[in-house]
PDB file of N, CA and C in Angstrom:
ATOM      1  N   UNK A   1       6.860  14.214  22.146  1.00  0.00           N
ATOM      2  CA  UNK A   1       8.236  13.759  22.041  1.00  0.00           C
ATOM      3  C   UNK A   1       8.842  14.272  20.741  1.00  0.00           C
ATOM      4  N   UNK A   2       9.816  14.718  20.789  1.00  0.00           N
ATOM      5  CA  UNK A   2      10.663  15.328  19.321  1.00  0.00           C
ATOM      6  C   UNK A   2      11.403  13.803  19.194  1.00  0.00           C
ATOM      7  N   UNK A   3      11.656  13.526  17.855  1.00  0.00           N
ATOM      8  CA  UNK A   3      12.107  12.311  17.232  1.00  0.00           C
ATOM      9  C   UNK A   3      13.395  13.002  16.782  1.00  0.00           C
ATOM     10  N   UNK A   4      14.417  12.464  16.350  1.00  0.00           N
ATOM     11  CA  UNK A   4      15.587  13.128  15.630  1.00  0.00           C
ATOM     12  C   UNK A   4      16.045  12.020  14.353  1.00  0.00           C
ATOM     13  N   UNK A   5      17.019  12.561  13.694  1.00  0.00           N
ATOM     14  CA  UNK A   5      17.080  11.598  12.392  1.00  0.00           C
ATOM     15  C   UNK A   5      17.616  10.548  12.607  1.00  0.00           C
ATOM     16  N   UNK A   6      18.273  10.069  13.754  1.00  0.00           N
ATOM     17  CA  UNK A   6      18.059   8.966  14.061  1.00  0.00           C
ATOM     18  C   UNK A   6      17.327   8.142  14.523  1.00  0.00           C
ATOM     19  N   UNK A   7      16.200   8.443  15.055  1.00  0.00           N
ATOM     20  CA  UNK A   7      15.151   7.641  15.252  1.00  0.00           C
ATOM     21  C   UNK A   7      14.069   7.818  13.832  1.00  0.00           C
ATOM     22  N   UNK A   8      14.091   8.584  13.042  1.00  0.00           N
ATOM     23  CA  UNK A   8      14.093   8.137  11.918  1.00  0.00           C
ATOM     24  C   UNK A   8      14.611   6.880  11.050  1.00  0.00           C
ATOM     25  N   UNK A   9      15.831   6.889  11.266  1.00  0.00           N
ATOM     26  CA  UNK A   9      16.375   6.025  10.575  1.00  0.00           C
ATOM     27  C   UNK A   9      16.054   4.601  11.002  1.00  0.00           C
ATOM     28  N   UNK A  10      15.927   4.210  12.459  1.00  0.00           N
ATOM     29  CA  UNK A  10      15.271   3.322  13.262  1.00  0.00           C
ATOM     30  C   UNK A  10      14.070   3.022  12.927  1.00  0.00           C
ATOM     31  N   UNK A  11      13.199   4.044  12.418  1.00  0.00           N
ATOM     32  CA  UNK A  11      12.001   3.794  12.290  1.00  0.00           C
ATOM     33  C   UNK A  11      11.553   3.360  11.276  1.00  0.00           C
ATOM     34  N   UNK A  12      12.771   3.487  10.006  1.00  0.00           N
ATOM     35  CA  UNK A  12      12.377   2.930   8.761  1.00  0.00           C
ATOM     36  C   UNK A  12      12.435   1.145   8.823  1.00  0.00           C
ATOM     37  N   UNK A  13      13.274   1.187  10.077  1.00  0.00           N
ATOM     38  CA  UNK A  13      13.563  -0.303  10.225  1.00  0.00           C
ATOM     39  C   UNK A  13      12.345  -1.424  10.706  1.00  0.00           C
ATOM     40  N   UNK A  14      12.049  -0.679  11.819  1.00  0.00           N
ATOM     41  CA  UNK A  14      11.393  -0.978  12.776  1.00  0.00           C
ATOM     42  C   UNK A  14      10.419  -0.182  13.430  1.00  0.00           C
ATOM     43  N   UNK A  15       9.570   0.487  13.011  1.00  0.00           N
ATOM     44  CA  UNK A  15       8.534   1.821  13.259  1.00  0.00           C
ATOM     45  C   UNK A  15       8.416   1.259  14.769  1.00  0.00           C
ATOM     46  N   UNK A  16       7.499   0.218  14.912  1.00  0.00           N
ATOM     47  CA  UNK A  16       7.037   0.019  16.379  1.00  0.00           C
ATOM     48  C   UNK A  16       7.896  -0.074  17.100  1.00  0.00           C
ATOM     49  N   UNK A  17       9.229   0.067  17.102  1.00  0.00           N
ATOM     50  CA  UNK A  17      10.213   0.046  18.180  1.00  0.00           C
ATOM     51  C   UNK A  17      10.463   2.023  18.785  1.00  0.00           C
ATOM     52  N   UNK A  18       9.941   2.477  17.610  1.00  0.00           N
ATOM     53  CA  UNK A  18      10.359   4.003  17.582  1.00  0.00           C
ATOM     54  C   UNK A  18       8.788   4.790  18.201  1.00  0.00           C
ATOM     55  N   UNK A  19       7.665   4.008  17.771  1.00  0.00           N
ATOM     56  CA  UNK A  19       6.378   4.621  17.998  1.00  0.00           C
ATOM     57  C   UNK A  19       5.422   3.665  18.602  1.00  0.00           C
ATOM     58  N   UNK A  20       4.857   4.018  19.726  1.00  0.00           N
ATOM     59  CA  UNK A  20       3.840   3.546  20.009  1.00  0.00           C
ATOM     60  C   UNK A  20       2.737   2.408  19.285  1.00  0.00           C
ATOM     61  N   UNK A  21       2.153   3.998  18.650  1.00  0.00           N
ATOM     62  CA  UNK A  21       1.535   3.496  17.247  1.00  0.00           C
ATOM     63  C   UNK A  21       1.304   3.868  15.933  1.00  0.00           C
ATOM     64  N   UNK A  22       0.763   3.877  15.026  1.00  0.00           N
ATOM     65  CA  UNK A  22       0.848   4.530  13.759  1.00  0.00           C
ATOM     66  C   UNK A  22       0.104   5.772  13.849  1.00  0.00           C
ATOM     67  N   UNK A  23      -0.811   6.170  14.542  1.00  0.00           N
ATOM     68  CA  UNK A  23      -1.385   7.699  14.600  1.00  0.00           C
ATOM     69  C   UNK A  23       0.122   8.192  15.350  1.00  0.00           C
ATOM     70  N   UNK A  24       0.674   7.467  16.274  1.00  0.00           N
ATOM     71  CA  UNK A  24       2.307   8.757  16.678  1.00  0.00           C
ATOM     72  C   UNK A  24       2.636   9.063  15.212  1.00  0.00           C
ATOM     73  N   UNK A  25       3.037   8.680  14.734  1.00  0.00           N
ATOM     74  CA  UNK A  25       4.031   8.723  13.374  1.00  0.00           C
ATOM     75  C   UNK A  25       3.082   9.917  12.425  1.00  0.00           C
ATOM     76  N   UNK A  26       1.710   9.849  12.273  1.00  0.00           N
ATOM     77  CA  UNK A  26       0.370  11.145  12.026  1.00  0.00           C
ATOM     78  C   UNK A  26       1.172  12.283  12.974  1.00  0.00           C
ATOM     79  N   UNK A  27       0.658  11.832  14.274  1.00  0.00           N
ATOM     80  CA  UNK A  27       0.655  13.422  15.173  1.00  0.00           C
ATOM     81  C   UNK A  27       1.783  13.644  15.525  1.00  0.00           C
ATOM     82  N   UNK A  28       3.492  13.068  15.540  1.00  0.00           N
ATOM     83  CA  UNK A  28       4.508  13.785  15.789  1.00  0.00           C
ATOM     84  C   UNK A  28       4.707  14.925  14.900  1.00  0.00           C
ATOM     85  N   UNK A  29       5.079  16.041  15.132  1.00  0.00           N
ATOM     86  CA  UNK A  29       5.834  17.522  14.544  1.00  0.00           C
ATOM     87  C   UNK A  29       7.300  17.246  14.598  1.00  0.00           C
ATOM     88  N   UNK A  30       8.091  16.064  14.511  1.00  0.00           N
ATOM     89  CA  UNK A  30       9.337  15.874  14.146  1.00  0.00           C
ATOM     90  C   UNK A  30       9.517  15.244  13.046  1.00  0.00           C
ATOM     91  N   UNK A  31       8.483  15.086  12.087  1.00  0.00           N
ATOM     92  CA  UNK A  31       8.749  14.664  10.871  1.00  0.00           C
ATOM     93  C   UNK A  31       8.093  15.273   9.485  1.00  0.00           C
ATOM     94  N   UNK A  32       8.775  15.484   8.642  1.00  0.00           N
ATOM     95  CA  UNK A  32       7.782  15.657   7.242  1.00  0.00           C
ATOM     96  C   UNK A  32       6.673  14.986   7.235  1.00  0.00           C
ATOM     97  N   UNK A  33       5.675  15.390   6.204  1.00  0.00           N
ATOM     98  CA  UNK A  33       4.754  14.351   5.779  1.00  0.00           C
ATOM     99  C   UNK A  33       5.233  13.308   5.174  1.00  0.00           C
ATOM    100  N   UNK A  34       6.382  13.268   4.304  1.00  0.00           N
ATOM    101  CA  UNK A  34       6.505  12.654   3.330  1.00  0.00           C
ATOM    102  C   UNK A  34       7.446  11.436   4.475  1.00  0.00           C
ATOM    103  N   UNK A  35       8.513  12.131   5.598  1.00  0.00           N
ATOM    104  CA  UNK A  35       8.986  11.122   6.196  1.00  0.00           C
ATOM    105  C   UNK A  35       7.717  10.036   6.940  1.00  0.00           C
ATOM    106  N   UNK A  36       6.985  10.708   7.078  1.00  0.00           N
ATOM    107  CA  UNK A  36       5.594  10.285   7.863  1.00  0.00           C
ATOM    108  C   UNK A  36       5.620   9.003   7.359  1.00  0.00           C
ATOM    109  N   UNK A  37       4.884   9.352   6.039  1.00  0.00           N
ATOM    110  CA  UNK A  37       4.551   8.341   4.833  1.00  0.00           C
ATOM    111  C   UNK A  37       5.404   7.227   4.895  1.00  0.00           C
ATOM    112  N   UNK A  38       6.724   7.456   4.383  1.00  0.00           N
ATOM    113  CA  UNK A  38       7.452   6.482   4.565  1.00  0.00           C
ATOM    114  C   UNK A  38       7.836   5.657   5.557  1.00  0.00           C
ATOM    115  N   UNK A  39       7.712   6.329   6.925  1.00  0.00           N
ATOM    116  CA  UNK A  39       7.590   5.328   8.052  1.00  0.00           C
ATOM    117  C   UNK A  39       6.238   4.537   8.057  1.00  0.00           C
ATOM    118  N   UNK A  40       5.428   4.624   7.965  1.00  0.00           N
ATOM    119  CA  UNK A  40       4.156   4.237   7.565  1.00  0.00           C
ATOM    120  C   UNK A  40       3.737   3.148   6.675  1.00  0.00           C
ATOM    121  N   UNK A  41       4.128   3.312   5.385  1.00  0.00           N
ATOM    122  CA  UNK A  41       4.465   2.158   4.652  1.00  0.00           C
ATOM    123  C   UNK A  41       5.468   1.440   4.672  1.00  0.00           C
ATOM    124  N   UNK A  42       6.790   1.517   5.206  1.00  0.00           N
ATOM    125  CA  UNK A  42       7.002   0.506   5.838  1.00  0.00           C
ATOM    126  C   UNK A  42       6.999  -0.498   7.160  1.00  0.00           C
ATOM    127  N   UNK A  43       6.096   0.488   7.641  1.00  0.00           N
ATOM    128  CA  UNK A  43       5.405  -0.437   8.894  1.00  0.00           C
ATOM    129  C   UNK A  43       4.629  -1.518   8.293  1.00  0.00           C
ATOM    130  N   UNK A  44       3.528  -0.648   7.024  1.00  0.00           N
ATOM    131  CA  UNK A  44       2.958  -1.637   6.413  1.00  0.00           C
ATOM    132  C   UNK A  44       3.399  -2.693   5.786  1.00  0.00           C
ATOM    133  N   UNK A  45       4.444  -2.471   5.550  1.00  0.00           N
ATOM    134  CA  UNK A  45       5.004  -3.738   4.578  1.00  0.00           C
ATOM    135  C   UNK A  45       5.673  -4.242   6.129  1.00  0.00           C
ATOM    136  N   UNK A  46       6.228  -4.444   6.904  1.00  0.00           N
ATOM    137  CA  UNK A  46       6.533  -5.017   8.107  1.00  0.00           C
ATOM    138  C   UNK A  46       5.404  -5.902   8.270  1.00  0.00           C
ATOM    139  N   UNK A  47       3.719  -5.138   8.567  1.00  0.00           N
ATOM    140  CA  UNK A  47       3.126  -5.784   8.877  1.00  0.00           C
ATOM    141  C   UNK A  47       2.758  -7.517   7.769  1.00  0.00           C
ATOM    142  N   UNK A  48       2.379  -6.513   6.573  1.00  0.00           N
ATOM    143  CA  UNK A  48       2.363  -7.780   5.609  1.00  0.00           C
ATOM    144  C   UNK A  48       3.011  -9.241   5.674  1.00  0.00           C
ATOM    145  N   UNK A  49       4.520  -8.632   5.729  1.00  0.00           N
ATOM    146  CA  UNK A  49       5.244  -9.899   6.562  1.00  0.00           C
ATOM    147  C   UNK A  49       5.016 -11.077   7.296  1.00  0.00           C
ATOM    148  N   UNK A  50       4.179 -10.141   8.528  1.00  0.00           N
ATOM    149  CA  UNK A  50       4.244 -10.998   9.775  1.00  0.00           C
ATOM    150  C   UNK A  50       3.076 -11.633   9.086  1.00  0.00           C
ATOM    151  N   UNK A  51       2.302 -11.063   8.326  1.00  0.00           N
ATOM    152  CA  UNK A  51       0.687 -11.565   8.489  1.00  0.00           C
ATOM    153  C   UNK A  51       0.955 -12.633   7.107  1.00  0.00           C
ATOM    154  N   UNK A  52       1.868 -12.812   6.416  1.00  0.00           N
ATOM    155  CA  UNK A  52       2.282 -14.153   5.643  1.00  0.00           C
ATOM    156  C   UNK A  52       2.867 -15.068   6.600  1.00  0.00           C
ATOM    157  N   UNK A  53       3.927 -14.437   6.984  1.00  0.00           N
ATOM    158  CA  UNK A  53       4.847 -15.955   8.222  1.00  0.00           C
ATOM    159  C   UNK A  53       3.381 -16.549   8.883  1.00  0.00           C
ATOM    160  N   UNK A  54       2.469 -15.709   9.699  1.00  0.00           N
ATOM    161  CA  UNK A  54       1.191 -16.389  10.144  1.00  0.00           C
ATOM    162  C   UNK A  54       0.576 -17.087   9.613  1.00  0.00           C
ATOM    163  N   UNK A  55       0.198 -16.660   8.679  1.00  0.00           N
ATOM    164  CA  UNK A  55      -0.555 -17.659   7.599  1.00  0.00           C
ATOM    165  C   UNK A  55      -0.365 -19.137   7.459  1.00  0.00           C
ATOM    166  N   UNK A  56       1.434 -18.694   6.926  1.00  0.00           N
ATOM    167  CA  UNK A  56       2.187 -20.321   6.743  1.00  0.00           C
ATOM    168  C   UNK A  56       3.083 -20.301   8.082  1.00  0.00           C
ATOM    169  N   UNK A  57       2.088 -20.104   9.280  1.00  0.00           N
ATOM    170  CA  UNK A  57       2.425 -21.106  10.629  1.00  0.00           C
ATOM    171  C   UNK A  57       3.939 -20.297  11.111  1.00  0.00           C
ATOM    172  N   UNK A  58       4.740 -19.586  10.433  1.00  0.00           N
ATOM    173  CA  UNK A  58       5.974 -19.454  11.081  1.00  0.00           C
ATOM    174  C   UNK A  58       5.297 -17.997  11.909  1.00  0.00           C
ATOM    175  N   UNK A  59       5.296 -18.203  13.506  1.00  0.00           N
ATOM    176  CA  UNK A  59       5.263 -16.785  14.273  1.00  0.00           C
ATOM    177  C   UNK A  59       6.032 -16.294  14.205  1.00  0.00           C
ATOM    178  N   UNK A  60       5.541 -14.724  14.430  1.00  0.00           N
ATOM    179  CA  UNK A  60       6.726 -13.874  14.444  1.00  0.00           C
ATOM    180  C   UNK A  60       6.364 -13.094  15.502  1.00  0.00           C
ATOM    181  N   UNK A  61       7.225 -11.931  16.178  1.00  0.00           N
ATOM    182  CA  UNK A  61       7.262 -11.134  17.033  1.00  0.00           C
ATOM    183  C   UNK A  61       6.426  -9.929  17.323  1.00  0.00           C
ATOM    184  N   UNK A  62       5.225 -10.339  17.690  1.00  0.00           N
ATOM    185  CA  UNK A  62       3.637  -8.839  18.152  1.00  0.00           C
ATOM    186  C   UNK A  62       3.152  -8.705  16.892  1.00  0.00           C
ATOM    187  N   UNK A  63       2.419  -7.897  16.734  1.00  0.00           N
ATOM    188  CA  UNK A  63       0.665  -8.114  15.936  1.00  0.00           C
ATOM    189  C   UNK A  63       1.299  -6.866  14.904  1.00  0.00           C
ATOM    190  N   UNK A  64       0.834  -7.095  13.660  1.00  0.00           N
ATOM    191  CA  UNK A  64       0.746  -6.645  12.517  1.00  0.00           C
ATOM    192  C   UNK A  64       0.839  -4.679  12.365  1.00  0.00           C
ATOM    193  N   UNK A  65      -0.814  -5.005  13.065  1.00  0.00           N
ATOM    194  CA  UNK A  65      -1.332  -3.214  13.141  1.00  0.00           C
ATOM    195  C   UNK A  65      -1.621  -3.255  11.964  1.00  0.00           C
ATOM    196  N   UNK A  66      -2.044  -3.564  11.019  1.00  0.00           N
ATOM    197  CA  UNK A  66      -2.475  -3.424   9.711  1.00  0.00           C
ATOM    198  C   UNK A  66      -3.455  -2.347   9.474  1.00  0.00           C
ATOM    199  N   UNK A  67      -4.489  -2.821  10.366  1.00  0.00           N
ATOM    200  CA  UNK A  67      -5.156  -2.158  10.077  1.00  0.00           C
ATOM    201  C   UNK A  67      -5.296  -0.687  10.417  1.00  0.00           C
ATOM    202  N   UNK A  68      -4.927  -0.666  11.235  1.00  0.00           N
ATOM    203  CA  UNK A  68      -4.390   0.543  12.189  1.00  0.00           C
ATOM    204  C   UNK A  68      -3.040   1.255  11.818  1.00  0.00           C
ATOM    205  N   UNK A  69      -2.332   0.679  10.538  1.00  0.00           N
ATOM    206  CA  UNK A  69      -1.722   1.359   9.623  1.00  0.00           C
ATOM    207  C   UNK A  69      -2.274   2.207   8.504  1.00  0.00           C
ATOM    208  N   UNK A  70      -2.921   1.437   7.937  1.00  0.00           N
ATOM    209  CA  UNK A  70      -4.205   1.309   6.684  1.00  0.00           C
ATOM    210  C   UNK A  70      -4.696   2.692   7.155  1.00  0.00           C
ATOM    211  N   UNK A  71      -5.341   3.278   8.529  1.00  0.00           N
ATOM    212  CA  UNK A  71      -6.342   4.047   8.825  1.00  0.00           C
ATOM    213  C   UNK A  71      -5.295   5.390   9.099  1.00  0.00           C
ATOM    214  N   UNK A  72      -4.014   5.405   9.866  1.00  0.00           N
ATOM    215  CA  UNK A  72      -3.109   5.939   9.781  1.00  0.00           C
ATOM    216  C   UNK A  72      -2.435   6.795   8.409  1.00  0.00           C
ATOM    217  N   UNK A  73      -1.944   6.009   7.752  1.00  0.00           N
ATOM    218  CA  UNK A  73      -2.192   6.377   6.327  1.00  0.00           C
ATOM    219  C   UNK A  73      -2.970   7.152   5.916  1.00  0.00           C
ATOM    220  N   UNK A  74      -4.536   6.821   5.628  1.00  0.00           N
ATOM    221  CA  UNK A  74      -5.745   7.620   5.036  1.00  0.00           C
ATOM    222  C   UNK A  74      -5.825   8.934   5.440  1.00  0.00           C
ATOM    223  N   UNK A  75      -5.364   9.169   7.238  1.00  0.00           N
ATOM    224  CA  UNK A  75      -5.452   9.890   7.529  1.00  0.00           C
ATOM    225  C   UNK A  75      -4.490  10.940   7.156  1.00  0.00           C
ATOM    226  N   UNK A  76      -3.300  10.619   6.960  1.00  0.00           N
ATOM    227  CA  UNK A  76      -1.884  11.438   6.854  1.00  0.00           C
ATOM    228  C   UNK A  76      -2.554  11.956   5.567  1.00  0.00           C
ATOM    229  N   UNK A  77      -2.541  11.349   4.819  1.00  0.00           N
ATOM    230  CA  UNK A  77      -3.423  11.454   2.957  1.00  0.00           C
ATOM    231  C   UNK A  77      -3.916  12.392   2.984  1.00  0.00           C
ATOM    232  N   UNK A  78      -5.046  12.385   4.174  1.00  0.00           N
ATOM    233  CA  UNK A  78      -6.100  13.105   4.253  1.00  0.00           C
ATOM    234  C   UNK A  78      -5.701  15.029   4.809  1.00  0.00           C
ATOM    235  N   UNK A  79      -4.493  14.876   5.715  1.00  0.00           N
ATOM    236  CA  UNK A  79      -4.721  16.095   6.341  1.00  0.00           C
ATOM    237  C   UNK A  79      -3.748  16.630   5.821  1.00  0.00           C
ATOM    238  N   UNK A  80      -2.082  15.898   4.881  1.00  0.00           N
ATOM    239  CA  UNK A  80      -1.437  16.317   4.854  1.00  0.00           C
ATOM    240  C   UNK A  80      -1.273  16.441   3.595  1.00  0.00           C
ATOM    241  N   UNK A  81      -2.623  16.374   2.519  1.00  0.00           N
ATOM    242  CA  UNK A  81      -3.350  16.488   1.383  1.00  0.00           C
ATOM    243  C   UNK A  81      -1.576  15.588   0.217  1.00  0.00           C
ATOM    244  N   UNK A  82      -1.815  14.403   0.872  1.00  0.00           N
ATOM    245  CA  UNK A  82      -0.945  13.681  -0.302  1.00  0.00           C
ATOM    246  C   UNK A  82      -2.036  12.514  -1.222  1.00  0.00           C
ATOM    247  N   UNK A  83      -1.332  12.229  -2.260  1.00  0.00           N
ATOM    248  CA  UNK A  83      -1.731  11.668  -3.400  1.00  0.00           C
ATOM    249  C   UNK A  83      -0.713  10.133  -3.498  1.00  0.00           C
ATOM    250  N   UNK A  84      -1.486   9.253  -2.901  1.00  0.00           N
ATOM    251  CA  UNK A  84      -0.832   8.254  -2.914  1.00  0.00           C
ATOM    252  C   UNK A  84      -0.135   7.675  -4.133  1.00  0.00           C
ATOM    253  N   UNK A  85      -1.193   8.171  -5.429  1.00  0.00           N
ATOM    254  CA  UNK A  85      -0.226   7.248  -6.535  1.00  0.00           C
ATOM    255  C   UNK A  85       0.538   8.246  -7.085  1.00  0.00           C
ATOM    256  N   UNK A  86       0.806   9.364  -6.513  1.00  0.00           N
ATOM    257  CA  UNK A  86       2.295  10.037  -6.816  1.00  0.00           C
ATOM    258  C   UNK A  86       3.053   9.744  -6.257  1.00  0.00           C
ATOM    259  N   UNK A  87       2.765   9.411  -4.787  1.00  0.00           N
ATOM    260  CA  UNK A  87       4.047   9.244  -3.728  1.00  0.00           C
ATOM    261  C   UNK A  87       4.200   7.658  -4.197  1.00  0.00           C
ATOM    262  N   UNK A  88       5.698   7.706  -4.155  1.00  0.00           N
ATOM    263  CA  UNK A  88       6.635   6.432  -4.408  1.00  0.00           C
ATOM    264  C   UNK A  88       7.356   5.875  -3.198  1.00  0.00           C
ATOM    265  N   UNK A  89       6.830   4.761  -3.039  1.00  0.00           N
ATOM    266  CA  UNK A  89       8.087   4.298  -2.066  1.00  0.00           C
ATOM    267  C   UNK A  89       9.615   4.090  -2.344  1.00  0.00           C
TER     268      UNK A  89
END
């Protein structure tokens, strides 16, 4: 699937509304690495979210993916040779 900058922009919002899952956001060829990244961590921080409201009892809307962000990530790191404590959110 080709993504365009608007589903970019969607995706900064709301990644899982735009992607499947966090390896899409790895293996699409419609984005930079660096847009990658940033959809990515803020999935992660999405997830964080939900996984506090859980904690303190308030549900929220489908499952985290944390971890399956986390591994997503490593991987992008890994192939698309970035340096996490350079990259800034």
């Amino acid at each position: 699937m080709v993504y365009t900058a608007k589903d970019y922009d969607r995706a900064l919002l709301a990644p899982e509304e735009v992607f499947e899952s966090p390896m899409d956001v790895v293996n699409t060829e419609s984005l930079t690495p660096e847009q990658k990244l940033k959809v990515l961590q803020h999935w992660e921080a999405n997830g964080r979210d939900l996984q506090v409201a859980t904690e303190e009892s308030m549900t929220g809307p489908g499952r985290s993916h944390l971890g399956e962000v986390r591994r997503a990530i490593n991987k992008l790191c890994e192939t698309a040779d970035i340096d996490l404590s350079s990259a800034a959110d």
